[in-house]
C-alpha atoms as a PDB file:
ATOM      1  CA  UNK A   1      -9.059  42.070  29.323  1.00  0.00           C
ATOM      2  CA  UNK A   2      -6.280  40.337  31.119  1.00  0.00           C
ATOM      3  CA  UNK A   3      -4.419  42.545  34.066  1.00  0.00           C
ATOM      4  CA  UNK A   4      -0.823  43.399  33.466  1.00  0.00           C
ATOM      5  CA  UNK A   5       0.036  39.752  32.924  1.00  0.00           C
ATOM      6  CA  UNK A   6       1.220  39.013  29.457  1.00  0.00           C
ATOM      7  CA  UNK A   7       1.876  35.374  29.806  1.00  0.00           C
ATOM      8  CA  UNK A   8      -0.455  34.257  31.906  1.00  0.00           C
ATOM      9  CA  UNK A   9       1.735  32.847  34.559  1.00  0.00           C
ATOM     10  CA  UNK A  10       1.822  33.078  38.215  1.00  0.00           C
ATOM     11  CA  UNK A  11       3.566  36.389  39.111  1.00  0.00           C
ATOM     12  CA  UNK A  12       4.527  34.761  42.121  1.00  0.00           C
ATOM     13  CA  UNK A  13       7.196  32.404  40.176  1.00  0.00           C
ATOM     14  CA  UNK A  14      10.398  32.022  41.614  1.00  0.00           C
ATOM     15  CA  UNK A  15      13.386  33.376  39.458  1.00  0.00           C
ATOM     16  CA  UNK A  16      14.332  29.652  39.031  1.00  0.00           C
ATOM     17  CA  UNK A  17      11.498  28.821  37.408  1.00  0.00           C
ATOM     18  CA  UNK A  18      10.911  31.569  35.192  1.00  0.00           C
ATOM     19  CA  UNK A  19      14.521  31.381  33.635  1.00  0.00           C
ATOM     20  CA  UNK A  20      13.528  27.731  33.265  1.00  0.00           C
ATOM     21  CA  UNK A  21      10.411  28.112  31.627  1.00  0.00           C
ATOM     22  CA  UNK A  22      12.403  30.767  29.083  1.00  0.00           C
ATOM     23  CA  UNK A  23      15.250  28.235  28.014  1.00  0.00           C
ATOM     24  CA  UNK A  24      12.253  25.738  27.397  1.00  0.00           C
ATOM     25  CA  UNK A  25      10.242  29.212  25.221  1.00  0.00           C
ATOM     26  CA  UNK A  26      14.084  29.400  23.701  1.00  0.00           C
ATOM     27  CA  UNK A  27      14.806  25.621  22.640  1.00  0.00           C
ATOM     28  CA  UNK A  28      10.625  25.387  21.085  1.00  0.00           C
ATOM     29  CA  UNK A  29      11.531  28.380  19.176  1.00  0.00           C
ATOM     30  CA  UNK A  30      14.840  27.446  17.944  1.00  0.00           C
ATOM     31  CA  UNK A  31      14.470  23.458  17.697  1.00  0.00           C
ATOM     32  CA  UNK A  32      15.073  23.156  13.970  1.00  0.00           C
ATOM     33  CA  UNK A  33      18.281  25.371  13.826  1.00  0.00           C
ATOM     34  CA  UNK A  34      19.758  23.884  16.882  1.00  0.00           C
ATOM     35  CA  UNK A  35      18.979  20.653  15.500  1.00  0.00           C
ATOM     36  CA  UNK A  36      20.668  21.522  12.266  1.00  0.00           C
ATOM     37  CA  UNK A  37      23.907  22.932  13.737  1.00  0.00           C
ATOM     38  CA  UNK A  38      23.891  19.753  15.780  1.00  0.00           C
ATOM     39  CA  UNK A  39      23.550  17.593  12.962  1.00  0.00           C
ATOM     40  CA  UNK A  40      26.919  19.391  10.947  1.00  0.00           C
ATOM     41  CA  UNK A  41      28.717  19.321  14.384  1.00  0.00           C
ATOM     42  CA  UNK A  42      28.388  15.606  14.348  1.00  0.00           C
ATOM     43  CA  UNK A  43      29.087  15.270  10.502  1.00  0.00           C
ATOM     44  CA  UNK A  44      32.108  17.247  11.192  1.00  0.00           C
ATOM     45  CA  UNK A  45      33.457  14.962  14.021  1.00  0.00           C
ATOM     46  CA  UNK A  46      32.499  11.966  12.292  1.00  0.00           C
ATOM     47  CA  UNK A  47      34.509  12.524   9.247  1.00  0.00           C
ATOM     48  CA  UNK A  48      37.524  14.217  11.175  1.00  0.00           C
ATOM     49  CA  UNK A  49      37.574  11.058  13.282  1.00  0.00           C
ATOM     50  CA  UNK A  50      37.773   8.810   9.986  1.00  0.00           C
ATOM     51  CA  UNK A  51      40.444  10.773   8.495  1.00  0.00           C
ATOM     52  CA  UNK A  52      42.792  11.172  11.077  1.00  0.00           C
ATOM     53  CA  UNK A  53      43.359   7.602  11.049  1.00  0.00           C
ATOM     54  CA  UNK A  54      46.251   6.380   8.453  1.00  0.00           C
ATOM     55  CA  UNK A  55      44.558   3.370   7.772  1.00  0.00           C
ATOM     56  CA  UNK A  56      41.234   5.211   6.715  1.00  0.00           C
ATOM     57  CA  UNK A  57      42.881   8.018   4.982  1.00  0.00           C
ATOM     58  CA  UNK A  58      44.573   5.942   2.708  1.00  0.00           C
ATOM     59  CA  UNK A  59      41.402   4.339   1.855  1.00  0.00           C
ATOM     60  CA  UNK A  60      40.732   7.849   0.588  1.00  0.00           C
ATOM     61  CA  UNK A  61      43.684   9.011  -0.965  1.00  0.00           C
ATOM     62  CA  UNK A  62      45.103   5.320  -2.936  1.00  0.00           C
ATOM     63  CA  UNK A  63      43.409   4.119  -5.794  1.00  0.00           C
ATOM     64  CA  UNK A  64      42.943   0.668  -5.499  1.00  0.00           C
ATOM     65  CA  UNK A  65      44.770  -0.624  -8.549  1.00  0.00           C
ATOM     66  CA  UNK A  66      47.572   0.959  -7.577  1.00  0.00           C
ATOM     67  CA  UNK A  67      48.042   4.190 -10.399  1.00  0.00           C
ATOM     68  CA  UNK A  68      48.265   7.328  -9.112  1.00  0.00           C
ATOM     69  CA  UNK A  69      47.167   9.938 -11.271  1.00  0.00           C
ATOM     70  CA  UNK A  70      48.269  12.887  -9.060  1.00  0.00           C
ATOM     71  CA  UNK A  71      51.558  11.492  -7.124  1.00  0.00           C
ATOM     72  CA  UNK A  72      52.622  13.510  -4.218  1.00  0.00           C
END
């Protein structure tokens, strides 16, 4: 039976290190949705950044031969 020490660690570890060792517990518990948020933030910039740029958006917005179906 283990004594009053539910992790097993040292119980002389400095505050430091045990708020260290619980953002590492945190971020191995939570990899794949911080990961996935990540991913859509950098989706999100990407395509913000290509569309703020007039010569981009009108890549997206002009048909190429020149017909607008929906003019405005």
């Amino acid at each position: 039976m283990r004594s009053g020490n539910r992790s097993g660690r040292n119980a002389n570890e400095s505050g430091l290190t045990k708020v260290v060792n619980a953002v590492f517990a945190f971020v191995r518990f939570a990899e794949f949705e911080i990961l996935f948020v990540l991913f859509f933030l950098v989706t999100f910039l990407v395509f913000k950044d290509l569309t703020s740029r007039p010569e981009y958006n009108q890549l997206l917005v002009k048909k190429p031969d020149g017909s607008d179906f929906l003019p405005y």
